[in-house]
N, C-alpha and C. Protein backbone atom coordinates (compact mmCIF):
# COMPACT_ATOMS: atom_id res chain seq x y z
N UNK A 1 88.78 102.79 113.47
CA UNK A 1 89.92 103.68 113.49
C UNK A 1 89.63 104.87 112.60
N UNK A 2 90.08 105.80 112.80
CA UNK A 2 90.13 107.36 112.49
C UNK A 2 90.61 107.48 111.17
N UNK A 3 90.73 107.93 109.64
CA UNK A 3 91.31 107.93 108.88
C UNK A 3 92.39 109.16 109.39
N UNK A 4 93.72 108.22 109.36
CA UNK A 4 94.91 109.03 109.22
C UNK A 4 95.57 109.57 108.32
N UNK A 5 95.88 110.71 108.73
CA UNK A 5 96.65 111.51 107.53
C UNK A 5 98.13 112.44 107.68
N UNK A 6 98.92 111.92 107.71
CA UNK A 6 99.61 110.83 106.90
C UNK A 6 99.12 109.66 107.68
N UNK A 7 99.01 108.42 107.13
CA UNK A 7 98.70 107.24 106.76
C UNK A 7 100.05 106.43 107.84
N UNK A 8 101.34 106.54 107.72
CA UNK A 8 102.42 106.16 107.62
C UNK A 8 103.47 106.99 108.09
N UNK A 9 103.28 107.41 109.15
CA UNK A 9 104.26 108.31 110.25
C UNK A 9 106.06 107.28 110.16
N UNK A 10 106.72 107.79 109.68
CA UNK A 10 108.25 106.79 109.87
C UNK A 10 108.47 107.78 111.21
N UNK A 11 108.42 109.06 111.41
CA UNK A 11 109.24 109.62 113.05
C UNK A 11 108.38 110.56 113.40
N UNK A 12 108.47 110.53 114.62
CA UNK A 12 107.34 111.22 114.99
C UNK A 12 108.55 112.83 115.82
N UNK A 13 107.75 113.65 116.17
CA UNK A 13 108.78 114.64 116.96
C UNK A 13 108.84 114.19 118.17
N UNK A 14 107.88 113.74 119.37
CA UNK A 14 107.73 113.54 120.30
C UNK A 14 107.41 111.76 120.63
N UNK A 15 107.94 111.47 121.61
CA UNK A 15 107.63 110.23 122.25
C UNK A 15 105.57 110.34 122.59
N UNK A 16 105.22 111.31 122.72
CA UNK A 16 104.30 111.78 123.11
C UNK A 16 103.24 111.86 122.31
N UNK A 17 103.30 112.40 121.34
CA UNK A 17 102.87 112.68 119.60
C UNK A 17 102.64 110.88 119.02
N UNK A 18 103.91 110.06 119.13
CA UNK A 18 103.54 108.87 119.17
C UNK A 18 102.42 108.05 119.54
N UNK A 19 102.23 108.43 120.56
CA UNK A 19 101.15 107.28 121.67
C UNK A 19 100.11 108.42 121.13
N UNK A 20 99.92 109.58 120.92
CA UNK A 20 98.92 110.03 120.54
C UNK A 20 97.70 109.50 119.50
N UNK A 21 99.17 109.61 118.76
CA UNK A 21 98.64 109.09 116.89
C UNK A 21 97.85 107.63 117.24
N UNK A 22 98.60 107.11 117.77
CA UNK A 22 98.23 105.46 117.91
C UNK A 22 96.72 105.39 118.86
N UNK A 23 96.50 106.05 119.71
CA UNK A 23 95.73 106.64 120.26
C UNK A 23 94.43 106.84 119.23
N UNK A 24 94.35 107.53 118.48
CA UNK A 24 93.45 108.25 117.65
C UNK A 24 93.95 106.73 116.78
N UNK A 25 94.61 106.34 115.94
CA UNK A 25 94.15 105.28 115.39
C UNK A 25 93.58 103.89 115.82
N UNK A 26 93.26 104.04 117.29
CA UNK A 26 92.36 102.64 117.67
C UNK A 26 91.29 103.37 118.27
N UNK A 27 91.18 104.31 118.81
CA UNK A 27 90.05 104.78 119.72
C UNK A 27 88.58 105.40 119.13
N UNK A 28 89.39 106.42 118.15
CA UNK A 28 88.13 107.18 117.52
C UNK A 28 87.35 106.22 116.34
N UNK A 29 86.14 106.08 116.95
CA UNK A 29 84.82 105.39 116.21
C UNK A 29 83.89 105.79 115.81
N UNK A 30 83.05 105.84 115.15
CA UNK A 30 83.23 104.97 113.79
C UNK A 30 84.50 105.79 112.99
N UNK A 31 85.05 104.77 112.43
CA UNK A 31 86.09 105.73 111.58
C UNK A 31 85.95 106.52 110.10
N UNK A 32 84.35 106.02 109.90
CA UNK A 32 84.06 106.96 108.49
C UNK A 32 83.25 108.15 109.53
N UNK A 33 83.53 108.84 110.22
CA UNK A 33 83.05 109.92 110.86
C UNK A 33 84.33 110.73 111.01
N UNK A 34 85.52 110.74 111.31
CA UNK A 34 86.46 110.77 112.13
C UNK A 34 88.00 111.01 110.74
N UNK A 35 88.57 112.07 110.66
CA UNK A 35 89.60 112.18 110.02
C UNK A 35 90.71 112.84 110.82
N UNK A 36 91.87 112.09 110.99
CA UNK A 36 92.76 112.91 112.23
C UNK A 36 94.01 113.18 111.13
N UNK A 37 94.64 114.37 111.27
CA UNK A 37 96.23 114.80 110.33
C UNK A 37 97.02 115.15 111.41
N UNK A 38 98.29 114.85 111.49
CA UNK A 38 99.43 114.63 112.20
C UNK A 38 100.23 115.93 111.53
N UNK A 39 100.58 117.30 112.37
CA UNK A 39 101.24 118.03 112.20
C UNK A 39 100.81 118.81 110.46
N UNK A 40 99.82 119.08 110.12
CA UNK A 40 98.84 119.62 109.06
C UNK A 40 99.66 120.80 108.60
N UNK A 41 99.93 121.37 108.03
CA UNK A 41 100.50 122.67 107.57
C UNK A 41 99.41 123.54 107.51
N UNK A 42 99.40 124.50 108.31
CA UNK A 42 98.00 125.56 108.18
C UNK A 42 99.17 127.09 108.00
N UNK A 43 99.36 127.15 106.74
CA UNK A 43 100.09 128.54 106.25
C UNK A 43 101.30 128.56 106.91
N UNK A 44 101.91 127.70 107.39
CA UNK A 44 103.19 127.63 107.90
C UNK A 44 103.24 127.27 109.25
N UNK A 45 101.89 127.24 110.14
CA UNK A 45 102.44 126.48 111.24
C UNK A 45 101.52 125.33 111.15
N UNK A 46 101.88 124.69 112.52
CA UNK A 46 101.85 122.84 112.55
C UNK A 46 101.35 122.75 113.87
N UNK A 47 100.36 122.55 114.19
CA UNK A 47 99.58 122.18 114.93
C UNK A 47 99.91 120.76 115.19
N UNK A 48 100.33 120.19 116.36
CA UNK A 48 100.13 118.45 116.49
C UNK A 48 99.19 117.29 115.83
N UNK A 49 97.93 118.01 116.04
CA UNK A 49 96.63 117.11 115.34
C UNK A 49 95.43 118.18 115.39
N UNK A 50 95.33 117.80 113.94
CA UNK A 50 93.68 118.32 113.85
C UNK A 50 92.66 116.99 113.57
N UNK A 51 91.63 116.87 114.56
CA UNK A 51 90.60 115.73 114.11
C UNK A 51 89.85 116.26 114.02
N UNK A 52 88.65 115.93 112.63
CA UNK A 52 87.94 116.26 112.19
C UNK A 52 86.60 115.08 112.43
N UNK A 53 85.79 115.70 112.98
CA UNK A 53 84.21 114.77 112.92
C UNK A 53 83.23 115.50 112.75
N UNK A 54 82.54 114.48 112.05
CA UNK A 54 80.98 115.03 111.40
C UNK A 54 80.18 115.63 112.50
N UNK A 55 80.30 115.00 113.59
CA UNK A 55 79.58 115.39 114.94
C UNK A 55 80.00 116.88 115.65
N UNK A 56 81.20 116.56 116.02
CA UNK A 56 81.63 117.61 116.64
C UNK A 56 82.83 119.03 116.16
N UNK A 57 83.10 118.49 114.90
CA UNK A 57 83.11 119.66 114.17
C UNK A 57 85.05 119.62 114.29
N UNK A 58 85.88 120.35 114.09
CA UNK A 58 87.46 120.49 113.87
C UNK A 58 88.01 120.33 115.97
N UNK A 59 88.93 119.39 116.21
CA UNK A 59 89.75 119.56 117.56
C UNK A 59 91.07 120.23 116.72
N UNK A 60 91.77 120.97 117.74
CA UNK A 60 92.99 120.78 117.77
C UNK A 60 93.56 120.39 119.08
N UNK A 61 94.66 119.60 118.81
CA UNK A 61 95.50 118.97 119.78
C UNK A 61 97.35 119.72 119.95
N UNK A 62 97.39 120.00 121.11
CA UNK A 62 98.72 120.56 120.86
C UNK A 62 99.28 118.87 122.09
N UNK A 63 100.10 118.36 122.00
CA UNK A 63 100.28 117.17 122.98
C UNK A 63 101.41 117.80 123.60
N UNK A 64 101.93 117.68 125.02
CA UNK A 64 103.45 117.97 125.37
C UNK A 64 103.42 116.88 126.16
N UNK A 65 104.88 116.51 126.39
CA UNK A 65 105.63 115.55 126.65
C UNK A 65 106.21 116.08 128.00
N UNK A 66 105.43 116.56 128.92
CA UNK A 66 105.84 117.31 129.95
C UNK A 66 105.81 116.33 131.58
N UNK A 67 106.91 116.15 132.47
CA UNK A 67 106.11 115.83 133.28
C UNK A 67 105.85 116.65 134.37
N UNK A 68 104.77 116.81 135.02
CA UNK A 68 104.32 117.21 135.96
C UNK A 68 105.45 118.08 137.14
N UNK A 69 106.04 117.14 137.50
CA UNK A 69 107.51 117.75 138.18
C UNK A 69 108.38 119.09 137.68
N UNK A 70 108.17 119.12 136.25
CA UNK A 70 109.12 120.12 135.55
C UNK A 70 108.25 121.40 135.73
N UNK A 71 106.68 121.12 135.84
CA UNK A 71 106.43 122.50 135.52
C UNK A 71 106.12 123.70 137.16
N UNK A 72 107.22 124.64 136.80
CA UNK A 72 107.48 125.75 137.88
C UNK A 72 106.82 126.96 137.95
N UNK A 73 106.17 127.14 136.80
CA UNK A 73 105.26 127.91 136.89
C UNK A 73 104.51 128.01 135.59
N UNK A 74 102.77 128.60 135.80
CA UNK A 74 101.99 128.96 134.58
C UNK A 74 101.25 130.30 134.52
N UNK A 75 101.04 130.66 133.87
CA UNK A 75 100.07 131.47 133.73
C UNK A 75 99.31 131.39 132.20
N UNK A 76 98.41 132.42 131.77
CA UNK A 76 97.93 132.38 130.86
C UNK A 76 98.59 132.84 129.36
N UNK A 77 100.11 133.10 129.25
CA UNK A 77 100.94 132.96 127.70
C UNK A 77 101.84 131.86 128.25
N UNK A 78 102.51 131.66 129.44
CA UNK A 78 103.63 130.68 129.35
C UNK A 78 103.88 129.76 130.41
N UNK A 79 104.47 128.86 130.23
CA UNK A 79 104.45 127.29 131.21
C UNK A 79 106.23 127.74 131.19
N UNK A 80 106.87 128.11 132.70
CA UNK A 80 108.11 127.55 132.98
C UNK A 80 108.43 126.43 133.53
N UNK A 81 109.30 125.71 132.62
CA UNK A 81 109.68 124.27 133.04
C UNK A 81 110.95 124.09 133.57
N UNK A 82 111.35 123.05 134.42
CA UNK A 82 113.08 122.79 134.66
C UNK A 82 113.31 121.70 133.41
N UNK A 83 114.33 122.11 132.39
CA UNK A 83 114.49 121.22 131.81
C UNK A 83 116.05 120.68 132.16
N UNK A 84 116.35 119.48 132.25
CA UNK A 84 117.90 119.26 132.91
C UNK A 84 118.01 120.65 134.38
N UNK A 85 118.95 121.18 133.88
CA UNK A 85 119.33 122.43 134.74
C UNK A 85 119.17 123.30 134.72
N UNK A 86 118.40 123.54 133.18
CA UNK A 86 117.87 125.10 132.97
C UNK A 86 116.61 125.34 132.85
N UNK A 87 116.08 126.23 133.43
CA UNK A 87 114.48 127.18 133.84
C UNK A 87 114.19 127.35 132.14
N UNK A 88 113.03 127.03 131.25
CA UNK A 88 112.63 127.32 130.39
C UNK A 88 111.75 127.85 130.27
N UNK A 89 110.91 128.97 129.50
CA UNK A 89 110.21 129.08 129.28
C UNK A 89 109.42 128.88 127.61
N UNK A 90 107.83 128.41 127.82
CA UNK A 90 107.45 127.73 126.67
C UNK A 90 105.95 128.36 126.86
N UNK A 91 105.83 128.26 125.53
CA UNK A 91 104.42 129.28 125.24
C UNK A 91 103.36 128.35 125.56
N UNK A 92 102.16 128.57 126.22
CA UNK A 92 101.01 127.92 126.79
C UNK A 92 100.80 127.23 125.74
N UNK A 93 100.38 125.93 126.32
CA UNK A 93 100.06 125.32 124.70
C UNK A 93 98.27 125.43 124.67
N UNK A 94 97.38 126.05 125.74
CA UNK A 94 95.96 126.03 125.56
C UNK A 94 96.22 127.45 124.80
N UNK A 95 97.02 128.32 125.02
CA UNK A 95 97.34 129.87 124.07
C UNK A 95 98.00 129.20 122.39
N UNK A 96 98.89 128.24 122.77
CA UNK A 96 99.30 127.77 121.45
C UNK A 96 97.52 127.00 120.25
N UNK A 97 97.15 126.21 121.12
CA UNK A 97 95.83 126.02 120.61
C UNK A 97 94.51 127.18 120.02
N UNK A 98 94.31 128.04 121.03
CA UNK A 98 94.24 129.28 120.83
C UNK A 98 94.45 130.02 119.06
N UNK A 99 95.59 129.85 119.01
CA UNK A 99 96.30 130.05 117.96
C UNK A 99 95.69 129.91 116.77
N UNK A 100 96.09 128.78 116.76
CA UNK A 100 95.99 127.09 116.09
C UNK A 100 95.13 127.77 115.49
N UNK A 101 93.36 127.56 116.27
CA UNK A 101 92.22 127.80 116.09
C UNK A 101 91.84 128.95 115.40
N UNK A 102 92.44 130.00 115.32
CA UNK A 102 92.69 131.35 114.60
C UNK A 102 93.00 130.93 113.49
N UNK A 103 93.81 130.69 113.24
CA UNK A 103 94.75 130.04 111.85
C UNK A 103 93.78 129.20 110.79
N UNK A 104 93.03 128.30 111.52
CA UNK A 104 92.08 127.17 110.85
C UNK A 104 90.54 128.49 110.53
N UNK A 105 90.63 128.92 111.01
CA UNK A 105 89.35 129.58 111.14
C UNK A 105 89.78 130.44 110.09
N UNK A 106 90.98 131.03 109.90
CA UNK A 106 90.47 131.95 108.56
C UNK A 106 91.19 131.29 107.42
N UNK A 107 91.76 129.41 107.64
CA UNK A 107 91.52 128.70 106.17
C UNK A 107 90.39 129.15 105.86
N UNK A 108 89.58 128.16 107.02
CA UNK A 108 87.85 128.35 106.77
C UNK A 108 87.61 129.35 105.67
N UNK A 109 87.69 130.70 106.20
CA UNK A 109 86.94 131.89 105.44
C UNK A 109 87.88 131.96 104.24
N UNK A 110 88.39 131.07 104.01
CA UNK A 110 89.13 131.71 102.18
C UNK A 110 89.04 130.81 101.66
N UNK A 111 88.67 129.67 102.21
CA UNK A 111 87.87 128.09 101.28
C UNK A 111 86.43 128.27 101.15
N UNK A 112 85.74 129.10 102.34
CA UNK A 112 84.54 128.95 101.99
C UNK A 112 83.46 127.92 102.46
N UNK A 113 83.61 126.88 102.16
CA UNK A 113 83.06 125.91 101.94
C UNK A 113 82.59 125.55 103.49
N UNK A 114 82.98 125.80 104.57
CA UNK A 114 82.39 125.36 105.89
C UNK A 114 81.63 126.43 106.67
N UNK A 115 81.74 127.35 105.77
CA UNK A 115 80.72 128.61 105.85
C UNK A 115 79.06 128.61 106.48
N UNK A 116 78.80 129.46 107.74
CA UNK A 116 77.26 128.94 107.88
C UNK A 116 76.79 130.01 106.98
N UNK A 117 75.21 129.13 106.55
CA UNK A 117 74.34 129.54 106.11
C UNK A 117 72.85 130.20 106.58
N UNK A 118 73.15 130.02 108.18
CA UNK A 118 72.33 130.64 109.16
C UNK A 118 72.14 132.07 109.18
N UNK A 119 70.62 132.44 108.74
CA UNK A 119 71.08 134.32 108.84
C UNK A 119 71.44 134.88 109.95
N UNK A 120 71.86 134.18 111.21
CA UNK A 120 71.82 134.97 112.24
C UNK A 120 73.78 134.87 112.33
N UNK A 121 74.19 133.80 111.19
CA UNK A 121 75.57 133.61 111.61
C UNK A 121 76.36 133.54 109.75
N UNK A 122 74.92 134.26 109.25
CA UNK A 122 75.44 134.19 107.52
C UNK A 122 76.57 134.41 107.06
N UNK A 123 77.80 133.41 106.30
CA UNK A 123 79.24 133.87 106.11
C UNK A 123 79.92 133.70 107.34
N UNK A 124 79.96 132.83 107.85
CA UNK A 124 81.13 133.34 109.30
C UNK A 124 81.12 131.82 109.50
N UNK A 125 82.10 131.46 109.94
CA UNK A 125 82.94 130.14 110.44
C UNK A 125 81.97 129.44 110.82
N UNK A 126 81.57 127.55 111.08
CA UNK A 126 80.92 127.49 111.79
C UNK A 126 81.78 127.00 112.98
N UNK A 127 81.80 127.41 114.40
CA UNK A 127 82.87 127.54 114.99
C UNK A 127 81.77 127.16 116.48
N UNK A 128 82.99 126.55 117.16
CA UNK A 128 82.41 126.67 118.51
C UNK A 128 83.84 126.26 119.65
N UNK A 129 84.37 127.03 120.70
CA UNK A 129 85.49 126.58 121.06
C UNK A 129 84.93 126.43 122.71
N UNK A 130 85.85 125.39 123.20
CA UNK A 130 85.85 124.85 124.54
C UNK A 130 86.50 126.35 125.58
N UNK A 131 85.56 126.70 126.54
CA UNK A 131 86.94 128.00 127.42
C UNK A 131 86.49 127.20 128.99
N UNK A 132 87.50 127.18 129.66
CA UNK A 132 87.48 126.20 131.05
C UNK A 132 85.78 125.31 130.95
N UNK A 133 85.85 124.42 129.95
CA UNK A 133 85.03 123.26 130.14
C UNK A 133 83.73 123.44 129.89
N UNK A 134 83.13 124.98 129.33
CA UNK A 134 82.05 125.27 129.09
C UNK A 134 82.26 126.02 127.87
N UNK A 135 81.36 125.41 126.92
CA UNK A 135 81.10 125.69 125.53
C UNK A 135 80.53 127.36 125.35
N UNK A 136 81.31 128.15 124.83
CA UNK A 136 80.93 129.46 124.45
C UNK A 136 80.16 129.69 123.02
N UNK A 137 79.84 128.54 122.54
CA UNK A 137 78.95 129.15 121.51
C UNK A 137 78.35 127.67 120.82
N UNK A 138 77.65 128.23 120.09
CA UNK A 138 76.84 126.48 119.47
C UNK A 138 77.23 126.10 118.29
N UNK A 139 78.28 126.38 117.10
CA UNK A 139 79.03 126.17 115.99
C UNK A 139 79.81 125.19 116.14
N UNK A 140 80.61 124.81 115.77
CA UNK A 140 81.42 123.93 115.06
C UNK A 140 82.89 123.12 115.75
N UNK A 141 83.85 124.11 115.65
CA UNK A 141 85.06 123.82 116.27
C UNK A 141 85.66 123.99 117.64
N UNK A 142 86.20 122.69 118.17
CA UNK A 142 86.87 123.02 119.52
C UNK A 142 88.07 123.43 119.33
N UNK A 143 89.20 123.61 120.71
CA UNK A 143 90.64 123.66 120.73
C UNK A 143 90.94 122.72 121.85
N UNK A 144 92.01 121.71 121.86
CA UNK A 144 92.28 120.95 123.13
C UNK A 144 93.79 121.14 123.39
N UNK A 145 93.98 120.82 124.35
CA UNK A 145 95.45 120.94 124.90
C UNK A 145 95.09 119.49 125.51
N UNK A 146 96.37 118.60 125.05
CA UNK A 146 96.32 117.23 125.61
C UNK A 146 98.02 117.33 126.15
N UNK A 147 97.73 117.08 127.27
CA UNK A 147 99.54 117.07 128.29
C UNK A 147 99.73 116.14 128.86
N UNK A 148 100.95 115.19 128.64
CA UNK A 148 101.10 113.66 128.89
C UNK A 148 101.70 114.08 130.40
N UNK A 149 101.14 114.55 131.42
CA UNK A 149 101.35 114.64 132.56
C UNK A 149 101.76 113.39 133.39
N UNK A 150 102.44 112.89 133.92
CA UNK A 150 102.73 111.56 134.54
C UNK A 150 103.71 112.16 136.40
């Protein structure tokens, strides 16, 4: 299991976020590789999960609790959903991830410390993000959008 952080979730926001957490605490192995935080404070926003592995470097997870049926339309900033009776609109959560990934990336550069040392990438994040299923660069961090589609 994944070292969790918090340790001891009493409520979660989502039914969704739930099965997540629990998820990441039986699945991800070995668990001294593997550190997952549940809603992390990165300068004021909250990302669902950030997991951290030695291997593959920072995920973020945005989870929605969406089903399949609700969603009426997408594009690339927003997902309209039917929620009850009313048409919503909700910010992409692969744009919300997006985000996320911005946010973590310039912790990065004011901690320092995950900094490459490569002269071709000297000082700069070590970073690497997922864009439709093909890896744009050879560094560090992904972004995921996980959607409990049913």
């Amino acid at each position: 299991m994944a070292l969790m952080i918090p340790d001891d979730v009493e409520q979660f926001k989502t039914e969704g976020e739930k099965q997540f957490y629990r998820f990441l605490q039986t699945a991800v192995r070995p668990d001294s590789k593997h550190i997952a935080w549940y809603t992390p404070d990165i300068d004021g926003k909250e990302p669902d999960f950030l997991l951290f592995s030695r291997d593959a470097g920072i995920v973020v997870f945005e989870v929605k609790d969406w089903h399949i049926n609700q969603i009426r339309a997408a594009d690339p900033h927003n997902f309209t959903l039917q929620v009850g009776n009313k048409i919503e609109k909700r910010k992409n959560p692969l744009q919300q991830t997006r985000d996320y990934l911005y946010d973590v990336m310039d912790r990065i550069k004011k901690d320092g410390q995950l900094l490459s040392n490569d002269p071709a990438f000297l000082g700069k994040p070590k970073i690497c993000c997922i864009a439709q299923n093909r890896p744009c660069c050879v560094w560090w961090m992904i972004s995921g959008v996980l959607m409990g589609l049913r």
